[in-house]
Protein backbone atom coordinates (compact mmCIF):
# COMPACT_ATOMS: atom_id res chain seq x y z
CA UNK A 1 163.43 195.94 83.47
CA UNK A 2 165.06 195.88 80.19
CA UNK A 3 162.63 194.67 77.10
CA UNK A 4 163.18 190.82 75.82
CA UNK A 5 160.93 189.20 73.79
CA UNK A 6 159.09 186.73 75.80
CA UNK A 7 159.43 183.16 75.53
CA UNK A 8 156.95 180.81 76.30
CA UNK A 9 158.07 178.22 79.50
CA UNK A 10 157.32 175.47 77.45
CA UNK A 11 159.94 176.49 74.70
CA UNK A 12 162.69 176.87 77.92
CA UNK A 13 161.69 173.35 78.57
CA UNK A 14 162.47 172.13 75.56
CA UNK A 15 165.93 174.35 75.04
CA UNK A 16 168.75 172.36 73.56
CA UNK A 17 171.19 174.96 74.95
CA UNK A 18 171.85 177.39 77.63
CA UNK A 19 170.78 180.80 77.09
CA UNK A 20 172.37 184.13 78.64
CA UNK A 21 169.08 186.39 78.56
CA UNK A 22 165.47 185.18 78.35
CA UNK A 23 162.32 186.70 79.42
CA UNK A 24 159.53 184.64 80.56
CA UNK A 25 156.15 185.61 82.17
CA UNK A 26 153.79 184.02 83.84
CA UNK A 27 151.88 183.05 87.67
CA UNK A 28 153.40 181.70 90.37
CA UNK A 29 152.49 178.32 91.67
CA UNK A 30 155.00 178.14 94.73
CA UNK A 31 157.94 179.87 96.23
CA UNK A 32 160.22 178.36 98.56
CA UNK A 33 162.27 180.63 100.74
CA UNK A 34 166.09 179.15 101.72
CA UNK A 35 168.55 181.09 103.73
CA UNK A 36 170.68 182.58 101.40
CA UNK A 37 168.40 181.76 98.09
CA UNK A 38 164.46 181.27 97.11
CA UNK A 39 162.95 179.01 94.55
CA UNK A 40 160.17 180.31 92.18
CA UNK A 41 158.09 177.72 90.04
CA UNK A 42 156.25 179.77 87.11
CA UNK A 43 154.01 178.40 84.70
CA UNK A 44 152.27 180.34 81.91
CA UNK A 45 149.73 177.58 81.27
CA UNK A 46 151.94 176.84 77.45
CA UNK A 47 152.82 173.24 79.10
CA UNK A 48 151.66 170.96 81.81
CA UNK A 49 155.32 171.61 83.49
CA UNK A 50 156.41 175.01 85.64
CA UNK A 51 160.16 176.07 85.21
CA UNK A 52 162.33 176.85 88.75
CA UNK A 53 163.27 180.29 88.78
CA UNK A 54 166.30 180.85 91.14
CA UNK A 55 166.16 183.95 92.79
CA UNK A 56 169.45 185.17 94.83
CA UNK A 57 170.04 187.89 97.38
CA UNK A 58 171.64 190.20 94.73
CA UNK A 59 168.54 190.91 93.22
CA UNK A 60 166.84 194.60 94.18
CA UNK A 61 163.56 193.57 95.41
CA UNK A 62 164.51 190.19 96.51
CA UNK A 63 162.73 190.37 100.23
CA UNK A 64 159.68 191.46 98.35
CA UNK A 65 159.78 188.85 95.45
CA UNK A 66 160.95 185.85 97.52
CA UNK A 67 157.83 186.23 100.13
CA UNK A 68 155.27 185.89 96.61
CA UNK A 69 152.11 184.15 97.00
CA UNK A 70 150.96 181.48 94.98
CA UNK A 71 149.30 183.02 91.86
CA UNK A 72 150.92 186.71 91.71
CA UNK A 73 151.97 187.64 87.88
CA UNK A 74 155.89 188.23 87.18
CA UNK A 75 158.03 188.68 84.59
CA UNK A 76 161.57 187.43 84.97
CA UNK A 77 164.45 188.08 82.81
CA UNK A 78 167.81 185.85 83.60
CA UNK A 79 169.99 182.97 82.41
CA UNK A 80 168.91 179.75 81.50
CA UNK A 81 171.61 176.97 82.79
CA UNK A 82 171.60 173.39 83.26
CA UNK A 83 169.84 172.30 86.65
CA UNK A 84 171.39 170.02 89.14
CA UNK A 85 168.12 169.01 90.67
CA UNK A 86 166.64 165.80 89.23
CA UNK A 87 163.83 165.60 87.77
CA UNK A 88 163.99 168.65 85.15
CA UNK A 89 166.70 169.68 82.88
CA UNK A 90 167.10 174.08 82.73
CA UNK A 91 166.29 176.34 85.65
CA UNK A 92 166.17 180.08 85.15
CA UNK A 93 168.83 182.22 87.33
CA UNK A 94 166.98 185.57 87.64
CA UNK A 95 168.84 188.36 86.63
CA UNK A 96 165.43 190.88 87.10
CA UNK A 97 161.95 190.29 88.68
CA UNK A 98 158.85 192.36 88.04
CA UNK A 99 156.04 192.42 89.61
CA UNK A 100 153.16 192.63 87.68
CA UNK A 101 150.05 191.71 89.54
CA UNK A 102 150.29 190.65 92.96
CA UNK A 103 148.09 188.72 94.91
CA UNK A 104 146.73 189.05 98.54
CA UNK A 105 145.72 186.08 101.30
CA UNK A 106 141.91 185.89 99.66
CA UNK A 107 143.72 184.03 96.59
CA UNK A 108 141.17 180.86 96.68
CA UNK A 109 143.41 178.66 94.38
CA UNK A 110 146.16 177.69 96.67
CA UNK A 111 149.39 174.69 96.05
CA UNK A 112 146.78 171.93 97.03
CA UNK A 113 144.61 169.47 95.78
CA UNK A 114 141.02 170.73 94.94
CA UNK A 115 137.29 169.05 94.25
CA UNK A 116 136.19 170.15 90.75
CA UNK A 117 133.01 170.85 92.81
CA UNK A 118 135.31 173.74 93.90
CA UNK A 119 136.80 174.67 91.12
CA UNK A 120 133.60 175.09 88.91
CA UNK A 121 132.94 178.01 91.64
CA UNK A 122 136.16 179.44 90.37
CA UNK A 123 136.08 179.42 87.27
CA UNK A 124 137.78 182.45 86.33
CA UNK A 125 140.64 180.75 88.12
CA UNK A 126 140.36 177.22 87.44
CA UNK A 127 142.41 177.38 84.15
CA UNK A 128 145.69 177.75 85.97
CA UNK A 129 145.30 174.41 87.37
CA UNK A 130 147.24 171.52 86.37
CA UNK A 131 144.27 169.30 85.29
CA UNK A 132 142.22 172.10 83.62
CA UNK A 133 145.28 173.69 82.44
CA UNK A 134 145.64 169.99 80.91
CA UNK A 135 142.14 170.17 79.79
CA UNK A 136 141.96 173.39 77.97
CA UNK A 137 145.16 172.60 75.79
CA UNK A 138 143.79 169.52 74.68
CA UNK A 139 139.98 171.32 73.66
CA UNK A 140 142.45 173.78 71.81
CA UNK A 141 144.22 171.22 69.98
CA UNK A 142 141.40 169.33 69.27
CA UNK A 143 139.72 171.89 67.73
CA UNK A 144 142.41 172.96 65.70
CA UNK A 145 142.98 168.96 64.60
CA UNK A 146 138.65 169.77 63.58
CA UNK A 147 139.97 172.09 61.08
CA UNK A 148 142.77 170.20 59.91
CA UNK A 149 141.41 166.71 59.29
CA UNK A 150 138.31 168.63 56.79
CA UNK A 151 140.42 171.36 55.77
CA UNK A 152 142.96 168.87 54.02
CA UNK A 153 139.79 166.65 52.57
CA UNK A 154 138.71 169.83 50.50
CA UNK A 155 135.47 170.37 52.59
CA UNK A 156 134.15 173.89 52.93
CA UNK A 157 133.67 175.70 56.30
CA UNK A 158 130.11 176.70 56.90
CA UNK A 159 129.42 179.63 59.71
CA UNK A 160 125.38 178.65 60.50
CA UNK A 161 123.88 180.77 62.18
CA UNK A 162 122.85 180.83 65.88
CA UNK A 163 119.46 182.58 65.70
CA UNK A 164 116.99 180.26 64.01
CA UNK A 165 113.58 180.18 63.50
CA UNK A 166 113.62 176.22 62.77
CA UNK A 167 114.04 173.53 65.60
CA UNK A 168 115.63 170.69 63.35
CA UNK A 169 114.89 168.13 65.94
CA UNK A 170 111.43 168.89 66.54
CA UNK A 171 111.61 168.39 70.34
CA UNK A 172 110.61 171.89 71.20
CA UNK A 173 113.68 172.56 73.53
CA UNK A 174 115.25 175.80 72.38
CA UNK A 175 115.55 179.12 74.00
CA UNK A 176 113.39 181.61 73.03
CA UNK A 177 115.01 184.51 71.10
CA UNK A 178 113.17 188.26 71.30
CA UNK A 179 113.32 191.57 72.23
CA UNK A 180 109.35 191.73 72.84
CA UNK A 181 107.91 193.37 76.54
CA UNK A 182 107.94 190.30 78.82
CA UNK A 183 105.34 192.30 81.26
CA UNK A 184 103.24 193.46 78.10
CA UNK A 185 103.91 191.39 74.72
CA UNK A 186 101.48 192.23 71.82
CA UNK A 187 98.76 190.28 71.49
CA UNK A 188 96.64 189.31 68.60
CA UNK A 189 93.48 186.86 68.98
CA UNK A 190 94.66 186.25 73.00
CA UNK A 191 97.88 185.02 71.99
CA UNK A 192 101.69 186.20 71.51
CA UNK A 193 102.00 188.42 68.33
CA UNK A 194 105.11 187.15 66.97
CA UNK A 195 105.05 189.27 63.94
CA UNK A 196 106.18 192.49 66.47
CA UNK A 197 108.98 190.86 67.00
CA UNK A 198 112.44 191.57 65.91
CA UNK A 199 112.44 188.81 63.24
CA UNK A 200 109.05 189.44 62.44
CA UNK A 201 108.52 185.46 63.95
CA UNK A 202 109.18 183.32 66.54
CA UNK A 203 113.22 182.56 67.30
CA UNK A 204 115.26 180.25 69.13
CA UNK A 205 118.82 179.84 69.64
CA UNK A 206 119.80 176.82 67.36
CA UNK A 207 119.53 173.10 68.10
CA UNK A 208 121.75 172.40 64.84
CA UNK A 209 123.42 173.51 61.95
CA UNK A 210 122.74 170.36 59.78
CA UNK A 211 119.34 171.91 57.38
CA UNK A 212 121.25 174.87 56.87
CA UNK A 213 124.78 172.49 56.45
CA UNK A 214 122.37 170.62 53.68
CA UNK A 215 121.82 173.72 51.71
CA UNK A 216 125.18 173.96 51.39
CA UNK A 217 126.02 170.05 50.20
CA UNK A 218 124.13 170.60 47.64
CA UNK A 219 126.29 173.71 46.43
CA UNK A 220 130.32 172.80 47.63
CA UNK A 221 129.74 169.06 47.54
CA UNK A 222 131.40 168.68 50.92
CA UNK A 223 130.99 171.14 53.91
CA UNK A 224 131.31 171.35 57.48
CA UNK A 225 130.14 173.13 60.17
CA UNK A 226 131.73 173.59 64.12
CA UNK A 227 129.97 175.65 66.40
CA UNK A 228 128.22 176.19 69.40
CA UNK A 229 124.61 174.60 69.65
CA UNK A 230 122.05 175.35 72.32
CA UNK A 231 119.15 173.06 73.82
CA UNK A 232 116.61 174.45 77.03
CA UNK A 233 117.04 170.78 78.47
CA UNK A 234 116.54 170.65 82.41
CA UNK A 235 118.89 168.47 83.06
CA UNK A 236 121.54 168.14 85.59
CA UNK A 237 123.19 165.22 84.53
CA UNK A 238 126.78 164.85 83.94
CA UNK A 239 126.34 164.07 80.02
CA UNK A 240 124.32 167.49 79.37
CA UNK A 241 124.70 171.10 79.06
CA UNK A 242 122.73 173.74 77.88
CA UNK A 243 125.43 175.17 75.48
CA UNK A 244 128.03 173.34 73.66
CA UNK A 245 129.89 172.73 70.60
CA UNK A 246 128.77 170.36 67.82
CA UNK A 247 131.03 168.93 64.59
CA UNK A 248 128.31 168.44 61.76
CA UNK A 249 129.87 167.07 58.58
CA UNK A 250 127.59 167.28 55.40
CA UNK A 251 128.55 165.47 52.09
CA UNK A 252 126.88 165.39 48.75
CA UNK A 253 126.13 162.33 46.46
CA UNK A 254 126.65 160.21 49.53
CA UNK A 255 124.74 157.31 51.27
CA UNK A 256 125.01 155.60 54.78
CA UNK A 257 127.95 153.90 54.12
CA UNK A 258 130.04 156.91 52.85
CA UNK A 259 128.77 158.62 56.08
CA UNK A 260 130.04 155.44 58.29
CA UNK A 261 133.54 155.54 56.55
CA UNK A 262 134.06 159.70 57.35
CA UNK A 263 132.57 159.40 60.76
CA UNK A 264 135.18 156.48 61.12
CA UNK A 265 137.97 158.29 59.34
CA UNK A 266 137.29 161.87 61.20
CA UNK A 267 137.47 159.77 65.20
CA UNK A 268 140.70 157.50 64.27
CA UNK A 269 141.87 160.99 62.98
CA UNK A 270 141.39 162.97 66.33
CA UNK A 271 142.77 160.47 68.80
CA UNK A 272 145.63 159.60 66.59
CA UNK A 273 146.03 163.17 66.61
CA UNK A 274 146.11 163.62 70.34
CA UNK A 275 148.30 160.36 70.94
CA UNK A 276 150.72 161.94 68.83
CA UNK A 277 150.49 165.75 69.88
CA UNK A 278 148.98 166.02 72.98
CA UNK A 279 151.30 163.29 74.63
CA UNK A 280 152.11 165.03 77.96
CA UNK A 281 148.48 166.07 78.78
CA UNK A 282 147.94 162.69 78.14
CA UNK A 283 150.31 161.14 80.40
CA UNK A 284 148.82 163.29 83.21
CA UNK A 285 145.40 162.18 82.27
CA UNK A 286 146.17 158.62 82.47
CA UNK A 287 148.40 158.78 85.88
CA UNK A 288 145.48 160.90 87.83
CA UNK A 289 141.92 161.18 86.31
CA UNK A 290 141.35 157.67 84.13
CA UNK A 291 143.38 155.00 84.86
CA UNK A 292 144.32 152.99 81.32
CA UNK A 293 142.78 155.97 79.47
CA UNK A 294 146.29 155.79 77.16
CA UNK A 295 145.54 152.19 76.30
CA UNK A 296 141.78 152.72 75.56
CA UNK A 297 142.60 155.78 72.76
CA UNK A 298 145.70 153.36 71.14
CA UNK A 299 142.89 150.43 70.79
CA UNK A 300 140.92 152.63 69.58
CA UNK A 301 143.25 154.18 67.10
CA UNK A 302 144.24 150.67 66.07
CA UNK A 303 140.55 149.02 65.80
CA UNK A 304 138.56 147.85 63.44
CA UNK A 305 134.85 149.14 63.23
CA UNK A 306 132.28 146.59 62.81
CA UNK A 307 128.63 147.38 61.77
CA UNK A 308 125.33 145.71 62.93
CA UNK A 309 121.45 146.90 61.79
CA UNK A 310 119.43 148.35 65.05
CA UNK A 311 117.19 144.99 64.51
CA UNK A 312 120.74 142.69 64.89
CA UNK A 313 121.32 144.89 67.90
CA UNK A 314 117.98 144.56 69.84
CA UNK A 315 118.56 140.56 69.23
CA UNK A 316 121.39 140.71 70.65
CA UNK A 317 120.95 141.91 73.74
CA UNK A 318 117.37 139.96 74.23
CA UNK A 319 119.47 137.04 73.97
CA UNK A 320 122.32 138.41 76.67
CA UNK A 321 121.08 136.87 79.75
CA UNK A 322 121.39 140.11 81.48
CA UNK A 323 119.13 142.09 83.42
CA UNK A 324 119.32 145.57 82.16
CA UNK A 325 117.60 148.92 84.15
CA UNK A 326 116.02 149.51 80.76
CA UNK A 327 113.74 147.25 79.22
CA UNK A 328 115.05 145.52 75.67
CA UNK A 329 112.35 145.57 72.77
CA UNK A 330 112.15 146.66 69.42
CA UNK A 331 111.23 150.16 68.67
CA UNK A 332 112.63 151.28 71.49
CA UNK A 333 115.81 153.64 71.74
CA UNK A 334 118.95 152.34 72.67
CA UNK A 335 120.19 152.98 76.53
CA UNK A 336 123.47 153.65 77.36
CA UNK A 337 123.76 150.23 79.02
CA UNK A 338 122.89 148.75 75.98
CA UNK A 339 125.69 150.89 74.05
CA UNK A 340 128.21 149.75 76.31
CA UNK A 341 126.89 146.20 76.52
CA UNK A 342 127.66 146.00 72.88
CA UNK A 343 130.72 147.64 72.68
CA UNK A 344 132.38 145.84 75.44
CA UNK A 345 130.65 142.61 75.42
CA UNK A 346 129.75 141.55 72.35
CA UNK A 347 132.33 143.33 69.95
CA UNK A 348 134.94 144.60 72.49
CA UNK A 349 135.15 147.79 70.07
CA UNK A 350 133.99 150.65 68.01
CA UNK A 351 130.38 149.29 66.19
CA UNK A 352 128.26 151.46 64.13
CA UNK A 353 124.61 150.67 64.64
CA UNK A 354 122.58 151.00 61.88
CA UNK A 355 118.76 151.46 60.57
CA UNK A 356 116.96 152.67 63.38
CA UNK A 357 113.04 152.68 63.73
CA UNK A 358 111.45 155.62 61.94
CA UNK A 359 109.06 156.55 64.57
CA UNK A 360 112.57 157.31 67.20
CA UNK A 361 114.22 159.40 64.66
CA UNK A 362 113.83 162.96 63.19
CA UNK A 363 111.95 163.63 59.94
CA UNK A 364 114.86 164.55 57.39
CA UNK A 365 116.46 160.75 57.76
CA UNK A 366 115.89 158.93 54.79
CA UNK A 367 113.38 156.10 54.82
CA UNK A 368 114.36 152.59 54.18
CA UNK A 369 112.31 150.10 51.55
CA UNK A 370 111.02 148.48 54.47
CA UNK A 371 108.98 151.34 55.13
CA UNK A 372 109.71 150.46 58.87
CA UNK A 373 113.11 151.97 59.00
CA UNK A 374 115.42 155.02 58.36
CA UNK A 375 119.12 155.20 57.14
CA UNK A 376 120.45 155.93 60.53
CA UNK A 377 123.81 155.71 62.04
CA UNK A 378 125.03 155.96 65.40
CA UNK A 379 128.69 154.84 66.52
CA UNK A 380 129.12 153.36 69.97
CA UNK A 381 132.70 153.13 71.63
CA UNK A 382 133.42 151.36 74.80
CA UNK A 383 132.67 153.12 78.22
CA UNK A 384 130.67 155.83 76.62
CA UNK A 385 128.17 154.33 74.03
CA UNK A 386 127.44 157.02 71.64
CA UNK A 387 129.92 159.21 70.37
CA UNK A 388 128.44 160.18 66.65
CA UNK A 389 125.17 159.94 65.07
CA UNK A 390 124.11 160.77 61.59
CA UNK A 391 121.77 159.96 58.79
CA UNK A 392 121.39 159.97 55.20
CA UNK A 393 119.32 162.43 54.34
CA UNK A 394 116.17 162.54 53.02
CA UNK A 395 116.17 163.71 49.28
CA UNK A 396 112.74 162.66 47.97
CA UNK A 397 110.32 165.60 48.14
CA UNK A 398 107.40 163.72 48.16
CA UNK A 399 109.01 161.12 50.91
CA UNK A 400 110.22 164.17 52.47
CA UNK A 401 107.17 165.49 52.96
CA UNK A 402 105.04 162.66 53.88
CA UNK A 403 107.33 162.30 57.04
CA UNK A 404 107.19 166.01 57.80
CA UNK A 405 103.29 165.57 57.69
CA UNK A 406 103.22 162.27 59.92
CA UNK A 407 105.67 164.20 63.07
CA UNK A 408 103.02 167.21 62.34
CA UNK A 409 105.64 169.67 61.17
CA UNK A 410 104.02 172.31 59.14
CA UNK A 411 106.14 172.72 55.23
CA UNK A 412 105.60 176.84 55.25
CA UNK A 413 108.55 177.13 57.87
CA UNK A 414 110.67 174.65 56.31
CA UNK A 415 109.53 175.64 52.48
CA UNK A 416 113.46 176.60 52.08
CA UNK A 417 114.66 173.32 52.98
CA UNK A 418 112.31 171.78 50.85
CA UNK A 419 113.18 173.92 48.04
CA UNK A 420 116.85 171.84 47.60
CA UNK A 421 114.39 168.70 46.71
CA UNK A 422 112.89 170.47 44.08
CA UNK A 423 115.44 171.71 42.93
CA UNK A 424 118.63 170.05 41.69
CA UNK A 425 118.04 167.47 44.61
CA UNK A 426 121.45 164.42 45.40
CA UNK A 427 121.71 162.01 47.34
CA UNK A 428 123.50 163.23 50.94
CA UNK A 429 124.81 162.24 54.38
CA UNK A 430 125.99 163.64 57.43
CA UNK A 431 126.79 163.65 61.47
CA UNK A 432 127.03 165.41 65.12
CA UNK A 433 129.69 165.05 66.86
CA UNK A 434 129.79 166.66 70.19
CA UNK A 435 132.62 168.47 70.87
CA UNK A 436 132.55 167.83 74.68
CA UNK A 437 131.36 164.89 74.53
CA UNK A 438 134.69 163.50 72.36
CA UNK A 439 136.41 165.59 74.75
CA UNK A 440 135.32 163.49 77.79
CA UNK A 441 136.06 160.23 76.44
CA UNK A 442 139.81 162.09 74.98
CA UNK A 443 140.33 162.99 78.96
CA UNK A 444 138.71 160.83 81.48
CA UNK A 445 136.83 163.73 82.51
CA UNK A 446 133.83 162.49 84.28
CA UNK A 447 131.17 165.69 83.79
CA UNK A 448 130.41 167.80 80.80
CA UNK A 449 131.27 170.75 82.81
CA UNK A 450 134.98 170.00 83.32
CA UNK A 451 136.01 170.30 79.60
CA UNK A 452 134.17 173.68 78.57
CA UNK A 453 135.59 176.57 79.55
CA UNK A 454 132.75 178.07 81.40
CA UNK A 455 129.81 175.60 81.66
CA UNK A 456 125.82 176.97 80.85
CA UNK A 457 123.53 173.93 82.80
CA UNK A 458 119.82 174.55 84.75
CA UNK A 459 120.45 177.83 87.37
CA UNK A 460 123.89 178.20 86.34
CA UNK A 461 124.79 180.97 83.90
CA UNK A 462 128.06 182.13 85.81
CA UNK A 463 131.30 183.85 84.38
């Protein structure tokens, strides 16, 4: 086969002119075999739409390429001409067909309609399907809007580090890190010597980036970091996942406003993004996985954010009239039927809640004067509840440290973060945003495990 440069399908299907000689490659999805001519559809995942490749009787392997399986790898040099079938615009007549990898009858992802039950079994395979072929464009464009949206804002990009020996939430739920004996650890006074470790302590994979994205404020004024977070949560639910990637803005000389306005800024950002780049994904997602899902990201694009105090919030729904699952009361965290019951109900939109109870939140938020409350932030969108949630930071040593000692966190482990309060201490704010999470709500996906490339929940370490 003579050498072209290959061109990506989706370029061909966006041609403004005929073209003598391309070269595309790619996978099969169907061929059709006709008396006198067969019909190849190729797609090499670059759009959500195949091209027709015409094959004709002149070719040299035509019996062999014409009786293809769904899923075999070609390349295809030919013409690209104006198609007289409806529904798409250039067809490719092929000049030369190679085969590159073929496929046999065991092939599992066949021209059909599958569960994504299935498909999670598969997958090494499941990205050459139309909805996660869908799904995986939109992740990469996503992330690359990440970069662009802080990137043009003058914010530094902060690679924290994965191996920690601090759980920033304090909940205990991280994965243990070490290269010690598990049939014969060292011991010292009955219990684990952690000091023969590699690290010389006791290591987890990371819960967060935010203390070490803190260190950081307080040096470039505005950072960022976007990475992969892990948390040793049994759960099975749809929501969770035992890796994943979180978005955690930091900025300096900032309070809890400042933080509301980027975290507001950064989501009209993304889904104006995708609206605008993204639109054919889109379309699919709205015509087969969420119904409406194209209306819900415009509103959202277009709405205004309102703000209410976690106290405004729990009167609120006391005085519903509706019988939630959860029980209602102050001091208590917010449910997800009370996220949505706000969003939809009361403000039919967006609404940052605000000022949460101190004892339901992590150490590092600041403290309000009430002594009762910390400068928390989470925002709630309809038919999700909580997208982002932030704080402004604690920057009062002695505050700081007073909270540390009331969640019994010991200062020795965290005598680096405390450092920055001592020295050369500001004012500072930031947020989480999980990655899949934004994802699900960008999609209409349904489970956490359907927009990350290969999922990590309870038993399932696969691929």
């Amino acid at each position: 086969m003579k050498s072209l440069v290959k061109t990506p399908i989706k370029n061909t299907l966006l041609a403004t002119a005929p073209a003598e000689e391309i070269c595309v490659k790619g996978w099969t999805r169907s061929v059709r075999r006709g008396k006198d001519v067969s019909f190849l559809t190729l797609n090499d995942g670059s759009s959500f739409a195949s091209l027709q490749v015409v094959l004709g009787p002149e070719l040299s392997n035509y019996e062999q390429v014409s009786r293809l399986g769904t899923g075999a790898c070609v390349a295809v040099n030919g013409a690209l001409t104006e198609s007289p079938a409806s529904g798409q615009r250039w067809e490719l007549q092929a000049k030369e067909v190679e085969i590159i990898g073929a496929v046999d009858d065991s092939y599992p992802l066949q021209k059909k309609r599958h569960s994504f039950e299935f498909l999670r079994s598969i997958a090494h395979l499941r990205p050459r399907s139309n909805t996660f072929g869908a799904v995986f464009r939109m992740r990469s464009a996503l992330a690359f809007a990440v970069h662009k949206f802080f990137q043009e804002r003058g914010f530094i990009y902060v690679q924290t580090p994965i191996i920690t020996a601090n759980d920033c939430e304090g909940a205990g739920e991280m994965f243990r890190v070490s290269t010690l004996d598990p049939n014969n650890p060292p011991k010292k006074d009955g219990q684990i010597d952690w000091n023969e470790d590699f690290f010389g302590e006791r290591t987890g994979l990371t819960v967060s980036g935010q203390l070490q994205g803190e260190l950081f404020a307080t040096a470039f004024t505005d950072i960022y970091s976007f990475g992969p977070i892990f948390r040793a949560e049994n759960s099975n639910t749809s929501r969770h996942a035992a890796e994943f990637w979180m978005i955690e803005p930091e900025i300096a000389f900032a309070d809890l406003a400042d933080n509301c306005q980027l975290g507001e800024d950064f989501l009209r950002y993304l889904v104006t993004y995708a609206l605008e780049n993204c639109q054919e994904d889109l379309d699919f997602f709205n015509q087969r996985i969420e119904k409406g899902l194209l209306d819900k990201l415009e509103a959202l694009a277009k709405a205004e954010f309102q703000t209410i105090s976690y106290s405004e919030a729990i009167e609120r729904l006391q005085k519903a009239g509706q019988a939630f699952e959860y029980p209602v009361a102050w001091g208590g965290d917010l449910q997800s039927e009370h996220e949505r019951y706000l969003t939809e109900q009361v403000f039919n939109g967006p609404v940052f809640v605000t000022d949460y109870p101190k004892q339901i939140k992590a150490f590092y938020m600041r403290l309000n004067d009430d002594q009762r409350t910390v400068a928390a932030m989470d925002l709630l969108v309809p038919r999700v509840g909580e997208i982002i949630g932030g704080s402004q930071r604690e920057e009062r040593l002695d505050v700081l440290q007073q909270r540390m000692s009331e969640q019994g966190l010991e200062e020795g482990s965290l005598d680096w973060y405390l450092d920055i309060r001592r020295w050369g201490s500001c004012p500072h704010a930031g947020f989480g945003l999980g990655f899949e999470r934004f994802l699900m709500y960008l999609t209409g996906m349904e489970n956490i495990r359907d927009v990350i490339p290969f999922p990590r929940t309870p038993g399932n370490a696969r691929f």
